[in-house]
Protein backbone atom coordinates (compact mmCIF):
# COMPACT_ATOMS: atom_id res chain seq x y z
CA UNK A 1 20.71 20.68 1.26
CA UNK A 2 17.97 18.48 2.38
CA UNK A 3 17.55 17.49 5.74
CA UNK A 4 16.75 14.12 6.60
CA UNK A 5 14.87 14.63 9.94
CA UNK A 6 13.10 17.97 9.22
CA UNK A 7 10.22 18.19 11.26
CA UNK A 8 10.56 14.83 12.65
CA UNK A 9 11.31 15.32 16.49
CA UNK A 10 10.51 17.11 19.32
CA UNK A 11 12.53 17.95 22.38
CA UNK A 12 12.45 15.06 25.05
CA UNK A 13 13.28 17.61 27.73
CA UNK A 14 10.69 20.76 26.97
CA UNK A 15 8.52 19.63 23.89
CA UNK A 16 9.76 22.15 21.78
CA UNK A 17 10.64 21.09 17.77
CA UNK A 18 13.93 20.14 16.82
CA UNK A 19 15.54 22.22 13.95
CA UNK A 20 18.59 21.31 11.91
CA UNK A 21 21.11 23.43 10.24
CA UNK A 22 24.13 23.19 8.62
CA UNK A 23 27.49 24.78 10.07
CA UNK A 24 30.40 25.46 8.09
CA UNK A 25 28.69 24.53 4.57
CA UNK A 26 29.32 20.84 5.69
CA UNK A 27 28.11 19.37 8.94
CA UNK A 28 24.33 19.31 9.85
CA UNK A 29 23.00 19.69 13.28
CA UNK A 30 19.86 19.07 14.95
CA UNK A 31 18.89 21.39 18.12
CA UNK A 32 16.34 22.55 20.30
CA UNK A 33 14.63 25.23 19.58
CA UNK A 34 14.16 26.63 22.51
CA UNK A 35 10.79 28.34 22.05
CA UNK A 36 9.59 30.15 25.07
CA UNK A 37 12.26 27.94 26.95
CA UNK A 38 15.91 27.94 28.97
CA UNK A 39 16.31 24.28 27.59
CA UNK A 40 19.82 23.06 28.53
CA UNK A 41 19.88 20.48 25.87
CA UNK A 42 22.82 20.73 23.36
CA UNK A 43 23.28 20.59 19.96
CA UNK A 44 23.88 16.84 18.31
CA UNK A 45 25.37 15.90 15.06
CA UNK A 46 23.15 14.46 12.19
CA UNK A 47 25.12 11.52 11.91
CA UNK A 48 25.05 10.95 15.42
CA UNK A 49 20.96 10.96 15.16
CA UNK A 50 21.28 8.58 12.18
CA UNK A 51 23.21 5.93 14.06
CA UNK A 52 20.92 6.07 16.97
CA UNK A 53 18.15 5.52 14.57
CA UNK A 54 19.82 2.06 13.30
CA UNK A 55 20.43 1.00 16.45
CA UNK A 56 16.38 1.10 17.18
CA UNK A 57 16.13 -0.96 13.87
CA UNK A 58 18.66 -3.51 14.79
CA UNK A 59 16.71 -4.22 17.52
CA UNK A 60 13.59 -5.40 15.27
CA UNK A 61 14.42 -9.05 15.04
CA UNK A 62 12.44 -11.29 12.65
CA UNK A 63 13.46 -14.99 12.62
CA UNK A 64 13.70 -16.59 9.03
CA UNK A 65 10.91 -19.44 11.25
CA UNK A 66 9.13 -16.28 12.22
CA UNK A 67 9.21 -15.28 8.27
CA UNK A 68 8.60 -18.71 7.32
CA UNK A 69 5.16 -18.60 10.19
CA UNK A 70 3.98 -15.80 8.76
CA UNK A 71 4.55 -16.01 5.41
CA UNK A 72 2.71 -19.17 5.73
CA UNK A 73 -0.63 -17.86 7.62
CA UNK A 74 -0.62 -15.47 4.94
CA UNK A 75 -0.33 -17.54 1.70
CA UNK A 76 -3.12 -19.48 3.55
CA UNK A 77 -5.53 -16.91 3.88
CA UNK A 78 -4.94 -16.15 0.31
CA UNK A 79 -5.48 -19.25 -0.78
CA UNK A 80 -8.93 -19.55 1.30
CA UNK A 81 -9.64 -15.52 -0.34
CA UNK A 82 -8.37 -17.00 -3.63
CA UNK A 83 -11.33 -19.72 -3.52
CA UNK A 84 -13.83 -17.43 -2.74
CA UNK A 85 -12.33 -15.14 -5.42
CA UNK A 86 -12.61 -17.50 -8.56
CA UNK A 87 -16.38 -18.86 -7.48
CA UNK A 88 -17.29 -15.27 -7.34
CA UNK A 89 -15.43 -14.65 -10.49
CA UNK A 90 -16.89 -17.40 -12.23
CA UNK A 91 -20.51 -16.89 -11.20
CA UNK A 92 -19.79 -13.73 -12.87
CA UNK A 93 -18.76 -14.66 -16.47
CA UNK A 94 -21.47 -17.19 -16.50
CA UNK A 95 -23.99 -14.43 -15.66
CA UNK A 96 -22.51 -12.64 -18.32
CA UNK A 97 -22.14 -15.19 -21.03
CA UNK A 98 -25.65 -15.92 -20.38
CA UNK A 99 -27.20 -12.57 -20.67
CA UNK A 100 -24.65 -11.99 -24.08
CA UNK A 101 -26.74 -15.62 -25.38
CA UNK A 102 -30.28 -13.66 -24.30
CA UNK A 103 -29.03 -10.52 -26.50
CA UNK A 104 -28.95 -12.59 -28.84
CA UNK A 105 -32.07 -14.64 -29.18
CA UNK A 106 -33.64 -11.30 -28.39
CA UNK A 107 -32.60 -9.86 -31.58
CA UNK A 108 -33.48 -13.08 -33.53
CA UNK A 109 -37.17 -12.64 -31.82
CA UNK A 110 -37.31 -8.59 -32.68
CA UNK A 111 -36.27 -9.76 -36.64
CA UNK A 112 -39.18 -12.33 -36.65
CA UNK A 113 -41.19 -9.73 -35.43
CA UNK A 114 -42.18 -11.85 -31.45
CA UNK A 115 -41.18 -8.71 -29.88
CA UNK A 116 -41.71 -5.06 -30.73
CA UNK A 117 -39.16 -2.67 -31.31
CA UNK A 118 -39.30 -0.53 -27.87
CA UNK A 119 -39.23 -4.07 -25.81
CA UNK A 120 -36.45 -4.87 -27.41
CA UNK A 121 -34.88 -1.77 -27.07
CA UNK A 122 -35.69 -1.22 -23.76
CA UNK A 123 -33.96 -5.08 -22.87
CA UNK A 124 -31.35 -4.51 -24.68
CA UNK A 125 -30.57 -1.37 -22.80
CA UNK A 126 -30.86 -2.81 -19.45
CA UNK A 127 -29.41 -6.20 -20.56
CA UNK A 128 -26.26 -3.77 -21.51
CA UNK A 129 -25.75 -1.86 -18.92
CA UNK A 130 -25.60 -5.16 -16.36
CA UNK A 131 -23.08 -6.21 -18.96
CA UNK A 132 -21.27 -3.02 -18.49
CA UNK A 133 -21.25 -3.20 -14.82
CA UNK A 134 -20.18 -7.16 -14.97
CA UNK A 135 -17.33 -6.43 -17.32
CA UNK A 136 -16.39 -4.05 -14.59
CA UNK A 137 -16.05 -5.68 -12.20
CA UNK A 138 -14.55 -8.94 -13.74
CA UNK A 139 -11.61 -6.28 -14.90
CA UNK A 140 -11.46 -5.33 -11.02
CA UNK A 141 -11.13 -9.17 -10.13
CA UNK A 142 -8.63 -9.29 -12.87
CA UNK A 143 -6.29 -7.29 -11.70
CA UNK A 144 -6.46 -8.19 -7.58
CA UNK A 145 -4.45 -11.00 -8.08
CA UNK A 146 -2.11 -9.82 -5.40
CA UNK A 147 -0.01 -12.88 -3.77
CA UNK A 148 -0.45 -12.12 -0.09
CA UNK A 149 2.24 -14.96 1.37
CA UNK A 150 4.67 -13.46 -1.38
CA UNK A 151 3.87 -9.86 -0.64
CA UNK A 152 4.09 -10.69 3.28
CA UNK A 153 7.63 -11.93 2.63
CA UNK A 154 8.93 -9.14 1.23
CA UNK A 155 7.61 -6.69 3.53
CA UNK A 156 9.13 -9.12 6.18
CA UNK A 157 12.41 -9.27 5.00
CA UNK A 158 12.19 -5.40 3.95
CA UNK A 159 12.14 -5.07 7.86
CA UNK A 160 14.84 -7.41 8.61
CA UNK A 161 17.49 -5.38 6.36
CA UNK A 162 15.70 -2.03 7.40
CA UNK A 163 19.29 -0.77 9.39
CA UNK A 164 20.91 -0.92 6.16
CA UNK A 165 19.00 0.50 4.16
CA UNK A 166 18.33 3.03 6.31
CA UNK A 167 21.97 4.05 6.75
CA UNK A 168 22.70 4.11 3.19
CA UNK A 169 19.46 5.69 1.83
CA UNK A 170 19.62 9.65 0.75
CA UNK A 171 18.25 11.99 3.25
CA UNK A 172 14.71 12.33 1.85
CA UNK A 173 14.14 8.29 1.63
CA UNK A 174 14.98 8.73 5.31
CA UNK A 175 12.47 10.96 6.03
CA UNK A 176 9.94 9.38 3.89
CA UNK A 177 10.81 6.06 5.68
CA UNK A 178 10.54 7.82 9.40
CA UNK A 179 7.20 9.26 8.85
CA UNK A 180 5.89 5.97 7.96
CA UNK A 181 7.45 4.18 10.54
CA UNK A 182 6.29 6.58 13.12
């Protein structure tokens, strides 16, 4: 059986980690270790840990005009990042249709014989390899287009509903979710 707050807490009395257990094949407990230690703190039920737990998260309020604010400041900030993003973008596949139309009035000069054959190779290989890197990074621009305001609002109202889902998630999406949260 997993446990959903192994090797989450410590003691608030002597320091020591708390360990949980299950008694009777059916009811997990979290206690003190005791380590080194007369600690007078007593056992506590896992369920009991889990409700305290919600009650922390019910006290994260979010407005829906605090959602709204920030959702707001961020889909601004991508726009602004967006704007920088597509002249960047652009700039690239101009550089790159550019050096593709050089390639190829290159190899119309090496076939009327303007240009020897180790110039052009040697162009062609370094005209190729910028083309390499800009298709690169065009693919990398590609595939940012992450919606900040949109992303902000989820993550918003994923922390608005957080008791829930807390109290009905399995034991190790409660861990998971504790060691991120703390």
């Amino acid at each position: 059986i997993p446990f959903a707050y192994k090797e989450t807490f410590t003691c608030g009395e002597c320091g020591r980690s708390i360990v949980f257990y299950t008694a009777k094949s059916r009811y997990n407990y979290g206690r003190c270790t005791k380590y080194n230690t007369n600690c007078p703190q007593p056992q506590v039920k896992e369920e009991m840990v889990t409700e305290a737990i919600k009650q922390q998260l019910e006290k994260i309020v979010i407005s829906e005009a605090g959602i709204r604010f920030l959702t707001a400041g961020l889909t601004k900030h991508f726009q602004q990042k967006r704007e920088i993003h597509d002249g960047t973008h652009e700039s690239m596949v101009t550089e790159q249709a550019l050096i593709t139309k050089r390639l190829d009035r290159m190899y119309e000069d090496y076939l009327d014989e303007k240009i020897t054959a180790a110039f052009h190779e040697q162009k062609s290989a370094d005209m190729k390899a910028r083309l390499n890197t800009l298709s690169a990074k065009i693919a990398k621009y590609d595939d940012a287009k992450v919606d900040y305001g949109e992303f902000g609002h989820k993550i918003l109202e994923l922390a608005k509903n957080s008791p829930m889902l807390f109290e009905k998630s399995n034991p190790t999406e409660k861990q998971e979710f504790l060691r991120f949260v703390l």
